[in-house]
N, C-alpha and C. Protein backbone atom coordinates (compact mmCIF):
# COMPACT_ATOMS: atom_id res chain seq x y z
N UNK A 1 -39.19 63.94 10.60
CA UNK A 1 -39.69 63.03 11.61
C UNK A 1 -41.15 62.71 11.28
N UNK A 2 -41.66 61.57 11.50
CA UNK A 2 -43.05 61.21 11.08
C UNK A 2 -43.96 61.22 12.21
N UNK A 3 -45.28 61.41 11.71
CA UNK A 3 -46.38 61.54 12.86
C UNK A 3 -45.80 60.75 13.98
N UNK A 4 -45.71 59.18 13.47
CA UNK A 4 -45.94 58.37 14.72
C UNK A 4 -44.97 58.60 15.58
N UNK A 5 -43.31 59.44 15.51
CA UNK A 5 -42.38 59.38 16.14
C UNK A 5 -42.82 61.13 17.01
N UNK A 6 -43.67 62.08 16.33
CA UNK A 6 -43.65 62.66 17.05
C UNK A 6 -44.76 62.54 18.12
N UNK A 7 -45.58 61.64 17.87
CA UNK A 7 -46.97 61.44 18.91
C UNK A 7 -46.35 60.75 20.00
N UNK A 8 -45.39 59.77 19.48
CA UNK A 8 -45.18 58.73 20.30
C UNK A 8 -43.77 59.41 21.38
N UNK A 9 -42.93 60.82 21.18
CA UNK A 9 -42.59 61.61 21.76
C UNK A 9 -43.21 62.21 22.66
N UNK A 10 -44.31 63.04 22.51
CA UNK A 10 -44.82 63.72 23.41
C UNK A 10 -45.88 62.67 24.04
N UNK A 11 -45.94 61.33 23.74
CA UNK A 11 -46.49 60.53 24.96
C UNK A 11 -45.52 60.21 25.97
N UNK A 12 -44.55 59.91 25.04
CA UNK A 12 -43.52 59.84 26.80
C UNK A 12 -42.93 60.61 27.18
N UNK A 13 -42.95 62.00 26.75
CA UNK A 13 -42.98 63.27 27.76
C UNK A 13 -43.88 63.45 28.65
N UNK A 14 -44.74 63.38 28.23
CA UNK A 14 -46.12 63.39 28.97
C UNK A 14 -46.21 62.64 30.19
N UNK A 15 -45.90 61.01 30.23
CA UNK A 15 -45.88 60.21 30.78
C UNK A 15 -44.48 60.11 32.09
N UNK A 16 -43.64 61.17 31.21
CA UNK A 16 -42.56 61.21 32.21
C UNK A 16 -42.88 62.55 33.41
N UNK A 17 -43.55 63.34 32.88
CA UNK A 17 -43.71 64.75 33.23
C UNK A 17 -44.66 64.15 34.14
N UNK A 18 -46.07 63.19 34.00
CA UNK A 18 -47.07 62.67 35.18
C UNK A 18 -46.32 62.33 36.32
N UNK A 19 -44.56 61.18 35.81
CA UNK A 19 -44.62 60.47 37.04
C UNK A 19 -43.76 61.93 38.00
N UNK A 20 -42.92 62.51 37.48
CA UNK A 20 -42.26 63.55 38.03
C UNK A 20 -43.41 63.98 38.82
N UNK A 21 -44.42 64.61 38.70
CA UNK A 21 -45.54 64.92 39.43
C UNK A 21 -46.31 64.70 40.46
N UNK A 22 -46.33 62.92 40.42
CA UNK A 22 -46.77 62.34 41.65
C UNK A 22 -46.24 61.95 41.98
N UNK A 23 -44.49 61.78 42.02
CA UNK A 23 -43.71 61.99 43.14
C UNK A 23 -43.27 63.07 43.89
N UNK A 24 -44.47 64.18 43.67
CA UNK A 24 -43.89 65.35 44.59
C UNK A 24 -45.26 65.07 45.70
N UNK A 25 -45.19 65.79 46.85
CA UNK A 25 -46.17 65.38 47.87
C UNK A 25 -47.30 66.15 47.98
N UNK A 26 -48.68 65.57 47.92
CA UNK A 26 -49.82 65.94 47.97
C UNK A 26 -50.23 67.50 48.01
N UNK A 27 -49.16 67.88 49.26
CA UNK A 27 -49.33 69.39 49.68
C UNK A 27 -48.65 70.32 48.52
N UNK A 28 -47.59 70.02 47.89
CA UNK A 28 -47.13 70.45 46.89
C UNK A 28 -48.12 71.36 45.61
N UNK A 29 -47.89 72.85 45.68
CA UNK A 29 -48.75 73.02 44.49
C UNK A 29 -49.31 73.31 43.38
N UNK A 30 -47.66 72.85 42.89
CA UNK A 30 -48.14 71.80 41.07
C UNK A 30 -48.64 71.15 41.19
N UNK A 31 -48.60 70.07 42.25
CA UNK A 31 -49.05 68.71 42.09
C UNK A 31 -50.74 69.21 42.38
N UNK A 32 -51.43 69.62 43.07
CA UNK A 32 -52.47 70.06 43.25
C UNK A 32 -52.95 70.83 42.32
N UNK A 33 -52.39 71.72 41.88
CA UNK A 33 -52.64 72.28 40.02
C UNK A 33 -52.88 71.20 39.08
N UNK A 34 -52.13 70.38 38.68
CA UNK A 34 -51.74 69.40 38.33
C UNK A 34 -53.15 68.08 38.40
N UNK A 35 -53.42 68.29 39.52
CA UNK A 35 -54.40 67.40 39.67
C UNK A 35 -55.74 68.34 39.05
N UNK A 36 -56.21 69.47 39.29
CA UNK A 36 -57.08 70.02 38.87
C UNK A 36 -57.23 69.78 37.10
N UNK A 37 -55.85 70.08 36.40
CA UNK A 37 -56.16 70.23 34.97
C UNK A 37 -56.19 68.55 34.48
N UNK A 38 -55.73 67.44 35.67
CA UNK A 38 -55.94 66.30 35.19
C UNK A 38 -57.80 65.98 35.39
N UNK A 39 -58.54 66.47 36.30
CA UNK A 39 -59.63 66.60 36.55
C UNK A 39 -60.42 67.34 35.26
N UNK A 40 -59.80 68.33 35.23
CA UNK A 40 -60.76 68.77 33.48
C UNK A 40 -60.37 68.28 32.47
N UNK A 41 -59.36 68.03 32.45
CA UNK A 41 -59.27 67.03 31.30
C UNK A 41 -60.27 65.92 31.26
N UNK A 42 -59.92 65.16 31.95
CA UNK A 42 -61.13 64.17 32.14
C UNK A 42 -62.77 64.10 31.76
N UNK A 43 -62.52 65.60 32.44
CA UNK A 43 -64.75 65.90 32.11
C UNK A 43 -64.67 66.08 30.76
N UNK A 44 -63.50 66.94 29.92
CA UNK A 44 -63.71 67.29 28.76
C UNK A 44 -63.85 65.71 27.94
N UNK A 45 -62.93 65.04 27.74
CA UNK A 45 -62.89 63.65 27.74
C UNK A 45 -64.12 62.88 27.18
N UNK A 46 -64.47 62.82 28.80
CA UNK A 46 -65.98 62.64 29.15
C UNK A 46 -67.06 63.02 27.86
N UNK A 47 -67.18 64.12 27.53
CA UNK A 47 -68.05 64.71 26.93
C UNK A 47 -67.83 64.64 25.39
N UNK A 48 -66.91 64.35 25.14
CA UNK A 48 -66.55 64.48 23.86
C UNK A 48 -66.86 62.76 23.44
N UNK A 49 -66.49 61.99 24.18
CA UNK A 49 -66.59 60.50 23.84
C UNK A 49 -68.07 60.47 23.82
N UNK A 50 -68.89 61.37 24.65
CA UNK A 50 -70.55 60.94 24.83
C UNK A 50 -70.83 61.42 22.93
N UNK A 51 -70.44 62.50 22.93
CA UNK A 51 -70.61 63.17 21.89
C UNK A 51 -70.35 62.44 20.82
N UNK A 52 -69.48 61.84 20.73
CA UNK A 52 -69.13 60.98 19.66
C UNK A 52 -69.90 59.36 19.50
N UNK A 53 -69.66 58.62 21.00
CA UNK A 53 -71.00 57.80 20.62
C UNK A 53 -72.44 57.84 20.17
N UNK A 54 -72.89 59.28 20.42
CA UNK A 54 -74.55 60.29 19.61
C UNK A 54 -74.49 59.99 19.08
N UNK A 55 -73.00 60.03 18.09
CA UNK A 55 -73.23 60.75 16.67
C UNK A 55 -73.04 59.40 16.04
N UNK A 56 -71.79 58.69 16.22
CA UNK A 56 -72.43 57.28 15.68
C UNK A 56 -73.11 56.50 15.41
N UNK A 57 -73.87 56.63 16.87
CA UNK A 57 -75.02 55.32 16.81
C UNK A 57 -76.31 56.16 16.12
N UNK A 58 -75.65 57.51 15.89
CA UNK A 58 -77.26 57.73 14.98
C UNK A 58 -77.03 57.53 13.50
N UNK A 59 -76.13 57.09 13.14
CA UNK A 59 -75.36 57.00 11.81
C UNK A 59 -76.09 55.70 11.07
């Protein structure tokens, strides 16, 4: 199997596994887990893109 078939796999796992998620209800708590590691994900994200525009634009 080639990169792109397995990236492009675990994006729509991924994508299936989100919506499963926020169709469970707020109080639910995966979905509240769920929301936390979507929250660090994010900051990590965050920081890594800053990190990477640094390093470019000092290039």
């Amino acid at each position: 199997m080639s990169m792109k078939a397995i990236v492009a796999s675990m994006g729509i796992g991924a994508a299936a596994g989100a919506v499963a998620v926020l169709m469970m209800p707020r109080s639910n708590p995966t979905r509240q887990l769920a929301a936390k590691a979507a929250g660090k994900v994010e900051d990590a994200a965050m920081k890594i893109g800053g990190k990477l525009n640094e390093t470019l634009d000092s290039m």
